[in-house]
N, C-alpha and C. Protein backbone atom coordinates (compact mmCIF):
# COMPACT_ATOMS: atom_id res chain seq x y z
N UNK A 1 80.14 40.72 78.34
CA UNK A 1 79.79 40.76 79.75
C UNK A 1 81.05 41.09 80.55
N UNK A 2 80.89 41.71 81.60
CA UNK A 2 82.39 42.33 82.25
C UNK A 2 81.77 41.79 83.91
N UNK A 3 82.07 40.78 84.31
CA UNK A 3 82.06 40.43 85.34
C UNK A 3 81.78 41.60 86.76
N UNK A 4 81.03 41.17 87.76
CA UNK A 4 81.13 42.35 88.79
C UNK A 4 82.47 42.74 89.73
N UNK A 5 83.13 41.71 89.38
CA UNK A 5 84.89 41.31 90.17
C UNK A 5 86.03 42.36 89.63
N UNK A 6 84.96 42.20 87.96
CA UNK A 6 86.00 42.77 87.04
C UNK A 6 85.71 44.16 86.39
N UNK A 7 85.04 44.59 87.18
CA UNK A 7 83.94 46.44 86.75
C UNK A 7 85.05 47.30 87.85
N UNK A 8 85.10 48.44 86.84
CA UNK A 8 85.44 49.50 87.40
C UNK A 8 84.70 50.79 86.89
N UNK A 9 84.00 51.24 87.92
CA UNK A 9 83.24 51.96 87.54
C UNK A 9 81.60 52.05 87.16
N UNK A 10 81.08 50.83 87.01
CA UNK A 10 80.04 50.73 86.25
C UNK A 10 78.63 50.29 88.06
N UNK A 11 79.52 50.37 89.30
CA UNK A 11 78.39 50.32 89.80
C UNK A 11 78.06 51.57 90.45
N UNK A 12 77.29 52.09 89.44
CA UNK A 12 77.11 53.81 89.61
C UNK A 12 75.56 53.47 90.26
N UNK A 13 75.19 54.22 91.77
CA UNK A 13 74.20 54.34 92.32
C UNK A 13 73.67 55.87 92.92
N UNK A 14 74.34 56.65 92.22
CA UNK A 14 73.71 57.90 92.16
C UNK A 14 73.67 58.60 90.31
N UNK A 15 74.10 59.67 90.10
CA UNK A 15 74.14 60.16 88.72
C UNK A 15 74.19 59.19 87.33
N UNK A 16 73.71 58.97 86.26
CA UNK A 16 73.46 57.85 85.07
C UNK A 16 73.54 58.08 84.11
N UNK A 17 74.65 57.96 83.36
CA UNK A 17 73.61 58.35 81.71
C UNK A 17 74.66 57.05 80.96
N UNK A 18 73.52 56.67 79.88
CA UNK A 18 74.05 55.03 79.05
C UNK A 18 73.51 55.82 77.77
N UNK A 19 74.75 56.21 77.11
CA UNK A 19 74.35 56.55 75.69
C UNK A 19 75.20 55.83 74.43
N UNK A 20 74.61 55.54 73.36
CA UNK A 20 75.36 54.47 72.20
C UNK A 20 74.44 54.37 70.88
N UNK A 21 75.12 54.13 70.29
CA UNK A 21 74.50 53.81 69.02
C UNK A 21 74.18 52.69 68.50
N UNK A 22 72.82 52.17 68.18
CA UNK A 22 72.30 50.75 67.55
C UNK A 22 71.68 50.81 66.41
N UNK A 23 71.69 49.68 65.97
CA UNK A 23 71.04 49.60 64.53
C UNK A 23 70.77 48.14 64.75
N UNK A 24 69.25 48.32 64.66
CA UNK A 24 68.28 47.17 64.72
C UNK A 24 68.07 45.90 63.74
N UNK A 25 68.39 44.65 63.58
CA UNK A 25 68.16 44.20 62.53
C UNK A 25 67.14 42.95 62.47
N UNK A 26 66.50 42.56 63.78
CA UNK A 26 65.43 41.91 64.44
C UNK A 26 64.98 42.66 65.24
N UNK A 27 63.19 42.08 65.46
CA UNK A 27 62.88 42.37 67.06
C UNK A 27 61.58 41.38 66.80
N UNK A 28 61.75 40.68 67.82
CA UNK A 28 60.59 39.56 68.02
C UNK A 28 60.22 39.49 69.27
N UNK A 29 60.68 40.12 70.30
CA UNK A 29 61.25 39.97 71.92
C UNK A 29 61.43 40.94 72.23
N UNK A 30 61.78 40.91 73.97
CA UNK A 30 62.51 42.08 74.50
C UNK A 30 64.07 41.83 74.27
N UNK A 31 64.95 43.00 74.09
CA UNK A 31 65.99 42.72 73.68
C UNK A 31 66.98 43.99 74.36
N UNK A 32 67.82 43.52 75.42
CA UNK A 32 68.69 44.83 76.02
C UNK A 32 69.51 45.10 75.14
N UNK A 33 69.79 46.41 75.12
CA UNK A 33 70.99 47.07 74.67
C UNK A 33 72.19 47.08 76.12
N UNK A 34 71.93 47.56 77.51
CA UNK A 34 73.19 47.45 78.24
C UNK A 34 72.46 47.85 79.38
N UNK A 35 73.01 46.81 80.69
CA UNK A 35 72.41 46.40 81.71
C UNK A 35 73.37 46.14 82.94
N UNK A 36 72.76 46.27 84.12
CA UNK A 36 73.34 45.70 85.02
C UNK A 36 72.20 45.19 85.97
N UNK A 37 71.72 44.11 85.36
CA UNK A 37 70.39 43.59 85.98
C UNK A 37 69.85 42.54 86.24
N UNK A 38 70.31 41.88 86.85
CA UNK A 38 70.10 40.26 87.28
C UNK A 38 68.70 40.00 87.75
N UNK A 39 67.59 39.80 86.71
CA UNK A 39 66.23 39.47 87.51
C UNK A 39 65.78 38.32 87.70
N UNK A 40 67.04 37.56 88.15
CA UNK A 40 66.77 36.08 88.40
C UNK A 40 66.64 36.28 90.21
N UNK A 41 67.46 37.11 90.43
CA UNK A 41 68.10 37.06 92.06
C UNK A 41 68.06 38.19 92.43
N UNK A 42 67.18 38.85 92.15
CA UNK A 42 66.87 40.81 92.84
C UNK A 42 67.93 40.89 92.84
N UNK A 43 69.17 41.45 91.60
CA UNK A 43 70.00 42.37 91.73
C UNK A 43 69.97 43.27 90.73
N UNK A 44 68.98 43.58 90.66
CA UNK A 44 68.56 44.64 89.90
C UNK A 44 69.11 46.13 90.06
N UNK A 45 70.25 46.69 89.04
CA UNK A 45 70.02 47.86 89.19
C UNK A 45 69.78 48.65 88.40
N UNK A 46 70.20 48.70 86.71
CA UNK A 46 69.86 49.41 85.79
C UNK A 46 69.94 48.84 84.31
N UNK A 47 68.79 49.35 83.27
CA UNK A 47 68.68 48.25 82.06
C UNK A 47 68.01 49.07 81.19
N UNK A 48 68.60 49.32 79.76
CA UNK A 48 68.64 49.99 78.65
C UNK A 48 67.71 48.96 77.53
N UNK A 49 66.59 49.04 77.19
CA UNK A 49 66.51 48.04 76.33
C UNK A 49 65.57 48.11 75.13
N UNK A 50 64.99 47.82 74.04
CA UNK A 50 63.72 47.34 73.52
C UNK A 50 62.51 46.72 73.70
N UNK A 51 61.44 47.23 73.51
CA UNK A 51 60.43 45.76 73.85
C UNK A 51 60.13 45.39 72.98
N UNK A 52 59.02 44.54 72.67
CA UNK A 52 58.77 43.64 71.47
C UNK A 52 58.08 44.62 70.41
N UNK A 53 57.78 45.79 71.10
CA UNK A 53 56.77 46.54 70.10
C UNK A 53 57.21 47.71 69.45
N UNK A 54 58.80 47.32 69.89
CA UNK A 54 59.97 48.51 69.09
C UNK A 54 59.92 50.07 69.95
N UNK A 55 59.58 49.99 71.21
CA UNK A 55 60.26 51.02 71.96
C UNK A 55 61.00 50.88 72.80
N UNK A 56 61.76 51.85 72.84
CA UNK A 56 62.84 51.99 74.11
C UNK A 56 62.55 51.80 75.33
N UNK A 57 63.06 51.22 76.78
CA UNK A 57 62.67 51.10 77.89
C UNK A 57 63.98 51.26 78.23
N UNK A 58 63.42 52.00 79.78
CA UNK A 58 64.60 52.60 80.33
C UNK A 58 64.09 52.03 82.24
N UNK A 59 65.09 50.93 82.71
CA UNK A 59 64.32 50.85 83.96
C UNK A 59 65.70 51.13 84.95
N UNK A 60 65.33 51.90 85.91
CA UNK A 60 66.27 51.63 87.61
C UNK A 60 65.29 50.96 88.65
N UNK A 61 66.00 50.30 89.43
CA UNK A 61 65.69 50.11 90.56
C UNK A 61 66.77 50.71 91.79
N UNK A 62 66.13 50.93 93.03
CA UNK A 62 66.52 51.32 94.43
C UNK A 62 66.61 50.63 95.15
N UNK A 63 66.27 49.11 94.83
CA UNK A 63 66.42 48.19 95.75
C UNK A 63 66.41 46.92 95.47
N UNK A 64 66.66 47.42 94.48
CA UNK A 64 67.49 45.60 93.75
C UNK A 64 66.07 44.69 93.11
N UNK A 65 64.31 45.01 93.42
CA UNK A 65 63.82 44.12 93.10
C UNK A 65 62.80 45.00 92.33
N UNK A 66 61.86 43.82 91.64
CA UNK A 66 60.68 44.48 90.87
C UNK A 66 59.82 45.44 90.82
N UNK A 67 59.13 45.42 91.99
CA UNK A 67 57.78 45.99 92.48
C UNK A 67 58.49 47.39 92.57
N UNK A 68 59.66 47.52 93.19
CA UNK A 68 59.92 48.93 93.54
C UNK A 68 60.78 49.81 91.85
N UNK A 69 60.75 48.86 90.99
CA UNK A 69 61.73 49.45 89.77
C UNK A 69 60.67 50.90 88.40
N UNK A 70 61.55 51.74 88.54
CA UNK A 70 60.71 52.68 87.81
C UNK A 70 60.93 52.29 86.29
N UNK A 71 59.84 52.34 85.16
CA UNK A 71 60.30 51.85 83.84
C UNK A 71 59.58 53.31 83.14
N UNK A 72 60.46 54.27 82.56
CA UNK A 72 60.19 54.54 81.57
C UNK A 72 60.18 54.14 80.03
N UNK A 73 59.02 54.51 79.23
CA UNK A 73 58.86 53.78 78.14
C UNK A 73 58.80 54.86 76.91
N UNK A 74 59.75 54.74 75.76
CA UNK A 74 59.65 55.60 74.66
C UNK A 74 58.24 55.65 74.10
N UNK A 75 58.34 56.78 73.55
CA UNK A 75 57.11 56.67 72.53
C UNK A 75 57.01 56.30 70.66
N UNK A 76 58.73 56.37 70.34
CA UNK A 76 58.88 56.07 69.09
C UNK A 76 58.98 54.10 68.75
N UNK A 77 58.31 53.99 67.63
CA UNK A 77 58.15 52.78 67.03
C UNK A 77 59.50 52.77 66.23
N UNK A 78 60.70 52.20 66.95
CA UNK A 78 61.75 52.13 66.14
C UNK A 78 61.65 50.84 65.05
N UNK A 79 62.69 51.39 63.62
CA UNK A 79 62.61 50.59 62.46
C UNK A 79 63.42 50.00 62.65
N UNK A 80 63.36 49.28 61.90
CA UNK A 80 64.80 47.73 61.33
C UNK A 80 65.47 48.57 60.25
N UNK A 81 66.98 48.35 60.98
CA UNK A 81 67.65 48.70 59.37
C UNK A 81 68.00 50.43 59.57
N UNK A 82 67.96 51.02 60.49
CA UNK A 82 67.84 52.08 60.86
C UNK A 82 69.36 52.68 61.84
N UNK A 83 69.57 53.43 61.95
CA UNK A 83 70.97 53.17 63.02
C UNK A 83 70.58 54.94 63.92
N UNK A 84 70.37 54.25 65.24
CA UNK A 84 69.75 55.30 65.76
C UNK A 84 70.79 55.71 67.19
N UNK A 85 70.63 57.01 67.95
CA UNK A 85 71.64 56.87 69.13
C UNK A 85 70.55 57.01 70.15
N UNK A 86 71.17 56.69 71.23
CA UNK A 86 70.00 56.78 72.33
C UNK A 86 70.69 57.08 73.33
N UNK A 87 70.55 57.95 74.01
CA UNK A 87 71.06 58.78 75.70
C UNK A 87 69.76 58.11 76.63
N UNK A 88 69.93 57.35 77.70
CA UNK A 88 68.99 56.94 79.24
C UNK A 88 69.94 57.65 80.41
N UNK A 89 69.15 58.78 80.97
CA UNK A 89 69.89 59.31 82.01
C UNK A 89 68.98 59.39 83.19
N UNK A 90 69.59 59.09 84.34
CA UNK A 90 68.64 59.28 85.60
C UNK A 90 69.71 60.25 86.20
N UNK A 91 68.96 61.38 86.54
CA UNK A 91 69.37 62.41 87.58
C UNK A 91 68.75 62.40 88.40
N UNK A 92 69.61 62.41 89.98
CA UNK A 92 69.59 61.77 91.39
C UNK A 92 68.60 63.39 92.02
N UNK A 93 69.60 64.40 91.33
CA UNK A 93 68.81 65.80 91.87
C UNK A 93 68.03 66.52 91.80
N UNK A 94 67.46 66.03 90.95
CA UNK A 94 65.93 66.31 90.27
C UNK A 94 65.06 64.92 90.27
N UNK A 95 65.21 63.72 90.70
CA UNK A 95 64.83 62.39 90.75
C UNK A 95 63.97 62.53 89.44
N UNK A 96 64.65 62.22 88.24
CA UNK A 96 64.12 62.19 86.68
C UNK A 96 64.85 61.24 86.09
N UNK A 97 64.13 60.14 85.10
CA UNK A 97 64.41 59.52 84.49
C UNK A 97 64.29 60.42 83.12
N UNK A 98 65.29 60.31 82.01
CA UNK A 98 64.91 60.51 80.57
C UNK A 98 65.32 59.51 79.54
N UNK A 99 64.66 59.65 78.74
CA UNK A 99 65.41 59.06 77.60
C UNK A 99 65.37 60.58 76.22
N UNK A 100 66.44 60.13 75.69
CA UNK A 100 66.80 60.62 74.31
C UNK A 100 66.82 60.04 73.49
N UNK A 101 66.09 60.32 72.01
CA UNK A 101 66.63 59.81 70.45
C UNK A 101 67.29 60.86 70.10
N UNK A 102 68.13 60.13 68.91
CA UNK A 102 68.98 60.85 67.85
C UNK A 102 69.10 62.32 68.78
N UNK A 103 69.40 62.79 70.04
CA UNK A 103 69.50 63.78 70.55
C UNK A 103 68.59 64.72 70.89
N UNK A 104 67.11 64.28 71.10
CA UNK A 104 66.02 65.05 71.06
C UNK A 104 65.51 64.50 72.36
N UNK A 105 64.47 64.80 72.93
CA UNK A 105 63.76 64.55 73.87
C UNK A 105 62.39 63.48 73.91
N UNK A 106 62.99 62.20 74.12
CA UNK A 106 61.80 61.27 73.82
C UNK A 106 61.14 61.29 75.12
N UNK A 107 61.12 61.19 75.92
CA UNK A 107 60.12 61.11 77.66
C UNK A 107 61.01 61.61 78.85
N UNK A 108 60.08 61.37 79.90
CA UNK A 108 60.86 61.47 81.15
C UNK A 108 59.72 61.12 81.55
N UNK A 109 60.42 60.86 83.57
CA UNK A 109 59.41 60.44 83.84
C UNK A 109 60.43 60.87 85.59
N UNK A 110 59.35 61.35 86.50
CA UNK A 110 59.59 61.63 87.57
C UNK A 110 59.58 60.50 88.71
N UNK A 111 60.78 60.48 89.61
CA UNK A 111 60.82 58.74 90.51
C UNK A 111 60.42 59.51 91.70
N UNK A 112 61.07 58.44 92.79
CA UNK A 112 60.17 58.44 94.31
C UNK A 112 62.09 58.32 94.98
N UNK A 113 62.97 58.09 94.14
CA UNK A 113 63.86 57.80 94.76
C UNK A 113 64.79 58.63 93.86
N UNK A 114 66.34 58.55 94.61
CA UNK A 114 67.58 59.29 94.29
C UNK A 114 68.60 58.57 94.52
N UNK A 115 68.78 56.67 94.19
CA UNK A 115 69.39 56.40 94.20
C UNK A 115 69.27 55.17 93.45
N UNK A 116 70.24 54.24 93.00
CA UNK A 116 70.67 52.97 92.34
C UNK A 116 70.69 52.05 93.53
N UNK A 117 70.24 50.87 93.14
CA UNK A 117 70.83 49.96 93.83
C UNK A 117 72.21 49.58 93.55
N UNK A 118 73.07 49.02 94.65
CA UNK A 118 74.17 48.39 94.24
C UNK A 118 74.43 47.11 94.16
N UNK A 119 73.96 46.61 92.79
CA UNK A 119 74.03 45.14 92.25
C UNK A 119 75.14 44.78 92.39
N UNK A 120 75.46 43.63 92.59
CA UNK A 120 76.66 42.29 92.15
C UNK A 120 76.07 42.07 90.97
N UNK A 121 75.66 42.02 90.08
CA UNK A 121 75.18 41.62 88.79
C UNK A 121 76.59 41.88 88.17
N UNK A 122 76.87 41.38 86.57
CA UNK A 122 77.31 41.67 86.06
C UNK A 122 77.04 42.72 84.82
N UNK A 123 77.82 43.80 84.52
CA UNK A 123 77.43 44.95 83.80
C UNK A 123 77.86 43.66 81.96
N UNK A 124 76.43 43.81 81.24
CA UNK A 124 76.24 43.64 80.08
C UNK A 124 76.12 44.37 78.95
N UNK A 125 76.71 44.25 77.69
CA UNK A 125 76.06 45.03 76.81
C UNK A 125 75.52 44.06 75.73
N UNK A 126 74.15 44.80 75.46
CA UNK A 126 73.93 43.76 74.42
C UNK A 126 73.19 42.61 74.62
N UNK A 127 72.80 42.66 76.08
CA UNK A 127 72.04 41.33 76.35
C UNK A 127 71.65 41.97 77.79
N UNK A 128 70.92 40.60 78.68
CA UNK A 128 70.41 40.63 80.25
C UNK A 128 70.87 39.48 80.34
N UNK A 129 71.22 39.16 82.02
CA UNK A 129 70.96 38.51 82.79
C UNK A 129 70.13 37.89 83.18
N UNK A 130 69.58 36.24 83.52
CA UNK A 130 68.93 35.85 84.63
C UNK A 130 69.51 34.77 85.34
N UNK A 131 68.93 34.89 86.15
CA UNK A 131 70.10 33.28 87.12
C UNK A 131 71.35 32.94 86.72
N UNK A 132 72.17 33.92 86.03
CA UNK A 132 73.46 33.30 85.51
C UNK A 132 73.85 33.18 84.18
N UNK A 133 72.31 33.10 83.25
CA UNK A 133 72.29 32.88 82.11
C UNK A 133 72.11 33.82 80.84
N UNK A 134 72.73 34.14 79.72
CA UNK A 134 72.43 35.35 79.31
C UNK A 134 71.41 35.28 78.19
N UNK A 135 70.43 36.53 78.55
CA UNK A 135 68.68 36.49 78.18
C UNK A 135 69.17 37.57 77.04
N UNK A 136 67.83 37.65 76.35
CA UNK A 136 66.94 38.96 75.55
C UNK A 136 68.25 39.42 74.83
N UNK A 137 69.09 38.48 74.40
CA UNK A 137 70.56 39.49 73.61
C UNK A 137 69.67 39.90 72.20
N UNK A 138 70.47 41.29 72.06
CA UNK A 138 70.19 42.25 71.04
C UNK A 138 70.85 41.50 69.48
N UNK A 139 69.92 41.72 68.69
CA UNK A 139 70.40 41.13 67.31
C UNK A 139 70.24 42.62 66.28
N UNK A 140 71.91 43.16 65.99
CA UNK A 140 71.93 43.60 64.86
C UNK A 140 73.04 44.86 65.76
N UNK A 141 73.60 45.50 65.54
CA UNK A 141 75.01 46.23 65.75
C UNK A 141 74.61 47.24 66.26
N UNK A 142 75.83 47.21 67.68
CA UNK A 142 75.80 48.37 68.59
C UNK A 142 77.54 48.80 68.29
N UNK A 143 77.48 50.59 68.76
CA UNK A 143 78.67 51.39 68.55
C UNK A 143 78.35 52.60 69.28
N UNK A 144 80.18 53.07 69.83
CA UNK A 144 80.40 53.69 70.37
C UNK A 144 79.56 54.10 71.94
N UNK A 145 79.20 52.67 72.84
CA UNK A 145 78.51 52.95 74.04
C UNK A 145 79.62 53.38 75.60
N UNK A 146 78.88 53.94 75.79
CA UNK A 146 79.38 54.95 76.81
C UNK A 146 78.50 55.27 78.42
N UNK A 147 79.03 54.71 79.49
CA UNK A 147 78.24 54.77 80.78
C UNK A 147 79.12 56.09 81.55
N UNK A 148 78.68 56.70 81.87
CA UNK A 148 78.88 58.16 82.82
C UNK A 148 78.19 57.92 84.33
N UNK A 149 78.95 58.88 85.00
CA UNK A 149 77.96 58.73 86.61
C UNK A 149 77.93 59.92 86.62
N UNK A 150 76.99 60.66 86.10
CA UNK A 150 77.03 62.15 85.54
C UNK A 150 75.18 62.03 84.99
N UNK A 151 74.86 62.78 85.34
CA UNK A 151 73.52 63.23 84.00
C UNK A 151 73.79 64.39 83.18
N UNK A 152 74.35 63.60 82.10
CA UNK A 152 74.17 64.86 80.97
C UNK A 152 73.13 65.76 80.41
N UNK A 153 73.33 66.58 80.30
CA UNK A 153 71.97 66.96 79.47
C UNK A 153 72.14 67.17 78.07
N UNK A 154 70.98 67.74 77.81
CA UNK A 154 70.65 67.62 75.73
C UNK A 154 71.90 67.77 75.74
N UNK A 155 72.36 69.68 76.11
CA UNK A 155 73.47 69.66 75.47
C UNK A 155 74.66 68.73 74.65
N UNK A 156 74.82 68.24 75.78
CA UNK A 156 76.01 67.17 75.76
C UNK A 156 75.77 65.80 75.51
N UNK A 157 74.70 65.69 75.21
CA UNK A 157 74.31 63.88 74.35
C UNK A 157 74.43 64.67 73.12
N UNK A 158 73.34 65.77 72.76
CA UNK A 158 73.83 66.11 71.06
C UNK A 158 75.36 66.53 70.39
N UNK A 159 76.55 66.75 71.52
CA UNK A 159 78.23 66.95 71.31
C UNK A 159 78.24 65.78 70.98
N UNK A 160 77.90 64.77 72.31
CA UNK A 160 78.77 63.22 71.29
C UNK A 160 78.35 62.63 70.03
N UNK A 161 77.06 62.99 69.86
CA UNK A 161 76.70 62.53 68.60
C UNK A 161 76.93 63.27 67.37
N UNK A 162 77.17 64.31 67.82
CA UNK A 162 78.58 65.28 66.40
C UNK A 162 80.11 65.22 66.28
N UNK A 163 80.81 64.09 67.76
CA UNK A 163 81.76 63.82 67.51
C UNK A 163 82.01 63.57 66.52
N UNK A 164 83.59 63.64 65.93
CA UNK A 164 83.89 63.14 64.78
C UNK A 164 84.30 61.75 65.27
């Protein structure tokens, strides 16, 4: 957890992309991969995660609370035991949410807005926030994650994942 006192950089409320590599080794729950989302206290602004039924969820909010937060939802049934990369990018100029697997095109989904809220939350990886307390932590190994205030496209999620 990197405190909001102690972030540089990470309260990005225009351009997005959260890309990294996980490998699943539970899922019983919802479980974030990397967040800045306090849904104890509407400071909601952005959250990378799993749900219980092994897809990806990708949510922003514009105003810090529920009702107004867009959630895109993968369509792949991810495995256990598997080590997969995942790109979540929201572009402000086209108001599009996407997600990526392994560098391919898993969804998108068109918003109403072109901007982030700007949380005090603290930026997490690996878990959520609520009231203070840390929720839904991810069980089984994350690598090489990376937050941009940029929307990449394919192109350039499939470069980092041929980095050497």
């Amino acid at each position: 957890m990197i405190p909001h006192a102690e972030q540089t950089g990470l309260d990005i409320q225009g351009d997005l992309t959260i890309v990294g590599w996980f490998h699943m080794q539970a899922n019983d729950q919802y479980m974030s991969l990397a967040s800045k989302y306090e849904w104890g206290v509407n400071e909601r602004a952005y959250r990378l995660g799993i749900m219980s039924d092994n897809k990806l969820e990708f949510i922003i909010s514009p105003d810090g609370t529920y009702p107004k937060d867009a959630i895109l939802i993968g369509h792949t049934a991810l495995q256990l035991e598997t080590w997969y990369h995942v790109a979540a990018v929201f572009d402000t100029a086209n108001q599009t949410m996407v997600l990526y697997l392994n560098g391919e095109l898993e969804t998108s989904l068109d918003v109403p807005f072109n901007s982030i809220y700007n949380s005090s939350s603290p930026f997490v990886l690996g878990a959520n926030q609520k009231n203070e307390t840390i929720v839904q932590s991810f069980v089984g190994l994350l690598d090489e994650w990376q937050v941009y205030n940029q929307a990449l496209d394919q192109t350039a999620i499939r470069n980092l994942i041929d980095m050497p």
